[in-house]
C-alpha atoms as a PDB file:
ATOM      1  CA  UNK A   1       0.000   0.000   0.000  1.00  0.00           C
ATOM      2  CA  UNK A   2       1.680   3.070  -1.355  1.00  0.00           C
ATOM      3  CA  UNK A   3       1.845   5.722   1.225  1.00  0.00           C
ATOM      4  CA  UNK A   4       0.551   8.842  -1.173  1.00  0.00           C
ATOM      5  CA  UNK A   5      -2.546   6.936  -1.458  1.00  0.00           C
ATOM      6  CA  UNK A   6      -5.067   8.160   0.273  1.00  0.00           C
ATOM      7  CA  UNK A   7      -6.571   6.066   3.587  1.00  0.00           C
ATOM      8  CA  UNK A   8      -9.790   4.408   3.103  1.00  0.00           C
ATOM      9  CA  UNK A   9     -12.275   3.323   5.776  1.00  0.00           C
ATOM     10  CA  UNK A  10     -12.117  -0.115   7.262  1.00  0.00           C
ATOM     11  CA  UNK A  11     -14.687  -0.947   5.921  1.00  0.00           C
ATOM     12  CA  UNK A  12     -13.674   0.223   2.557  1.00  0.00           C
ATOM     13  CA  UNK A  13     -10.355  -2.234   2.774  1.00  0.00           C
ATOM     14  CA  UNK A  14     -12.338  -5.069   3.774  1.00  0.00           C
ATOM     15  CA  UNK A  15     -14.915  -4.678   0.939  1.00  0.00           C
ATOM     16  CA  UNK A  16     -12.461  -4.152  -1.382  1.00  0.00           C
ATOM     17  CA  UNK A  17     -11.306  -8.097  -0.884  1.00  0.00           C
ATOM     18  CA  UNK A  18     -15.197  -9.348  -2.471  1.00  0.00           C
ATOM     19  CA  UNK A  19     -14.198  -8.853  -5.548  1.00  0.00           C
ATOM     20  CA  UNK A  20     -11.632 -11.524  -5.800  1.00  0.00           C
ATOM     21  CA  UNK A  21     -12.088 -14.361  -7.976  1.00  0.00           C
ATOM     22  CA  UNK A  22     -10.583 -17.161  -6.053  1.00  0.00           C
ATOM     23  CA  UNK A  23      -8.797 -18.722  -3.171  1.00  0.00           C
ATOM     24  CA  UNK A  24      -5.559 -17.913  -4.776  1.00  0.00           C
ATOM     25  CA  UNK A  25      -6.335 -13.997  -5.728  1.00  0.00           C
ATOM     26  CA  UNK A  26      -7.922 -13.597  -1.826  1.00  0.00           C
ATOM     27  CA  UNK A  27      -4.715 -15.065   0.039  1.00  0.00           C
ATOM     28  CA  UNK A  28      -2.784 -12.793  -2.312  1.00  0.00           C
ATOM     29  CA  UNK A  29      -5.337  -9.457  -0.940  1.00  0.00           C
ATOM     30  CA  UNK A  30      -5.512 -10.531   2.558  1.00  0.00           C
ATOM     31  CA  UNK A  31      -1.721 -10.492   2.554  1.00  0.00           C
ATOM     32  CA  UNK A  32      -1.729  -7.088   1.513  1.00  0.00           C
ATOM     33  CA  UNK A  33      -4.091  -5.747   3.633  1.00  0.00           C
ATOM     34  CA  UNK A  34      -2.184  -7.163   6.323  1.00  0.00           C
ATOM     35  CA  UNK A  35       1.056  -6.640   5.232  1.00  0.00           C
ATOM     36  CA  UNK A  36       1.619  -3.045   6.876  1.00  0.00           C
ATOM     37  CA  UNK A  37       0.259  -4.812  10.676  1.00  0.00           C
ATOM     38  CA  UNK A  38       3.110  -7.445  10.097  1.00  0.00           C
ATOM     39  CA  UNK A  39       3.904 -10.964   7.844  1.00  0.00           C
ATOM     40  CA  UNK A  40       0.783 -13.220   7.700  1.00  0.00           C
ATOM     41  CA  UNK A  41       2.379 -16.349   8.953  1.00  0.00           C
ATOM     42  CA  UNK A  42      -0.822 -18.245   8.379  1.00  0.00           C
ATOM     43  CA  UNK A  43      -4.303 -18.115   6.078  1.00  0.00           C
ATOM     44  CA  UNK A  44      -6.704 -20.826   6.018  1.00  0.00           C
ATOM     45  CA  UNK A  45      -9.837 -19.958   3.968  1.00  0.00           C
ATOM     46  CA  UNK A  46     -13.161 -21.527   4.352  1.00  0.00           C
ATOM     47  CA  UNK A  47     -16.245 -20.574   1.229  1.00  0.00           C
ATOM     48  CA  UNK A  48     -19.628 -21.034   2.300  1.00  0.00           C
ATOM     49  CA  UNK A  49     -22.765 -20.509   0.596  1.00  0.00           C
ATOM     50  CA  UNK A  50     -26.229 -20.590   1.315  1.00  0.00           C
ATOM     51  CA  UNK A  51     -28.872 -18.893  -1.225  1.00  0.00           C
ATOM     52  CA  UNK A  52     -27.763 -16.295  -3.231  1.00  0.00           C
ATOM     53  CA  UNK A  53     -25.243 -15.108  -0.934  1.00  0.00           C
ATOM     54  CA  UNK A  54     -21.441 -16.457  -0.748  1.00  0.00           C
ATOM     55  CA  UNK A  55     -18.920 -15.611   2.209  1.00  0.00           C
ATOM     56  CA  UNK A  56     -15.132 -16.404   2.554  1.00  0.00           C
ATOM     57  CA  UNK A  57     -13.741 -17.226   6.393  1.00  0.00           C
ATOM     58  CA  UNK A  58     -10.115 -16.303   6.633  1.00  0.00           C
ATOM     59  CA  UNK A  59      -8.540 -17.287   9.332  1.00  0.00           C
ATOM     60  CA  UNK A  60      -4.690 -16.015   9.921  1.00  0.00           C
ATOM     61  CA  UNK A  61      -1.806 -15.492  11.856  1.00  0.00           C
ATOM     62  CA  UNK A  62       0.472 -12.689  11.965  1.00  0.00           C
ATOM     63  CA  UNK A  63       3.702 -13.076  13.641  1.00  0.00           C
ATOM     64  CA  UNK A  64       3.077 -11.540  17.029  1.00  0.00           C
ATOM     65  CA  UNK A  65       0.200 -10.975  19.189  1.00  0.00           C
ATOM     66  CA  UNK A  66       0.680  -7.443  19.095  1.00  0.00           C
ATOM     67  CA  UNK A  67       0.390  -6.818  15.421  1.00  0.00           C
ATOM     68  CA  UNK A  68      -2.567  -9.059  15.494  1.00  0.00           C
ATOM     69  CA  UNK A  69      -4.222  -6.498  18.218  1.00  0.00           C
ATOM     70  CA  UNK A  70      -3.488  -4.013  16.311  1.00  0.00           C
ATOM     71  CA  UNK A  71      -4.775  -5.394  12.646  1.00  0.00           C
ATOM     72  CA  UNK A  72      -8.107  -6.473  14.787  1.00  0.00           C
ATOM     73  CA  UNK A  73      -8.579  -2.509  16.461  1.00  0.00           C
ATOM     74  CA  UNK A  74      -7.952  -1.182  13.257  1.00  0.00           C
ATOM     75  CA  UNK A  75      -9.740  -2.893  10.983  1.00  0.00           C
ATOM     76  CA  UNK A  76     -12.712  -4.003  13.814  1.00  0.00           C
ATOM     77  CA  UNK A  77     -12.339  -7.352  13.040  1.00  0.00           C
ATOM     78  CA  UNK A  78     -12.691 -10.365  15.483  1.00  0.00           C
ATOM     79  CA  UNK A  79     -10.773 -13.478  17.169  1.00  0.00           C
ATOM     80  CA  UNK A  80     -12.086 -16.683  16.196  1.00  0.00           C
ATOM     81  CA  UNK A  81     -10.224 -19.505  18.864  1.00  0.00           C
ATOM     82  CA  UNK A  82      -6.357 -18.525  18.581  1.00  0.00           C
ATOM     83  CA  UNK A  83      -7.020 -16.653  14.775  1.00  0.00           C
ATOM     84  CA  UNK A  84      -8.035 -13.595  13.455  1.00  0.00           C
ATOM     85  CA  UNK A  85     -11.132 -14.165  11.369  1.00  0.00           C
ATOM     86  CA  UNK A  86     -11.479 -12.029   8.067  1.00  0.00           C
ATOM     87  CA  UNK A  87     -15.289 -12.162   6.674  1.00  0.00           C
ATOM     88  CA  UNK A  88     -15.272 -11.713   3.380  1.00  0.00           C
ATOM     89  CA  UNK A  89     -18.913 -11.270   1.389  1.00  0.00           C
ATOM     90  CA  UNK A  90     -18.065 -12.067  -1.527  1.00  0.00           C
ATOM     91  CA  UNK A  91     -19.623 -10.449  -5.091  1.00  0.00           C
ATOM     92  CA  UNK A  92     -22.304 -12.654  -6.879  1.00  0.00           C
ATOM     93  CA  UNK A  93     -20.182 -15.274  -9.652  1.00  0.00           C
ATOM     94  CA  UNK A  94     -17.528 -15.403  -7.297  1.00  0.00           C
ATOM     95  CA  UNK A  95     -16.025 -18.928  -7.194  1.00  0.00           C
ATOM     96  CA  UNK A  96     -13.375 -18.877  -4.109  1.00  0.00           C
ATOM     97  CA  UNK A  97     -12.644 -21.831  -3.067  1.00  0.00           C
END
């Protein structure tokens, strides 16, 4: 994340993850969102669906405690067990996996 660009919302950063396409392009975007907290050390992702509506699970790791406090009060996301749990709704014709 380039430092002239301007800051976005939380919510903004997070929403900007639906539209990837796939496992492979979400790791990639989680990793980046993360990447100024600390190194993602871990990423499992989970798809559900039920309906019309689809939802990614990531679950990660950073490398310390603290940056994952501070990724979770920044971005107002939650602690699922020992990870940090990333909802992601994902956009219709989405096939994550």
């Amino acid at each position: 994340m380039s430092a002239s660009l301007p800051l976005t919302s939380s919510r903004e950063r997070l929403k900007s993850l639906a539209g990837c396409g796939d496992a492979a392009s979400l790791r990639s975007a989680v990793n980046e969102l993360c990447a100024e907290f600390g190194r993602v050390t871990r990423i499992d992702i989970v798809t559900m669906a039920e309906a019309e509506k689809r939802r990614a699970l990531c679950f990660l790791r950073l490398e310390s405690a603290a940056q994952e406090r501070r990724l979770m009060r920044t971005l107002g996301i939650p602690r699922f067990g020992e990870d940090v749990l990333v909802v992601v709704d994902l956009a219709p014709g989405t096939t994550a996996r």
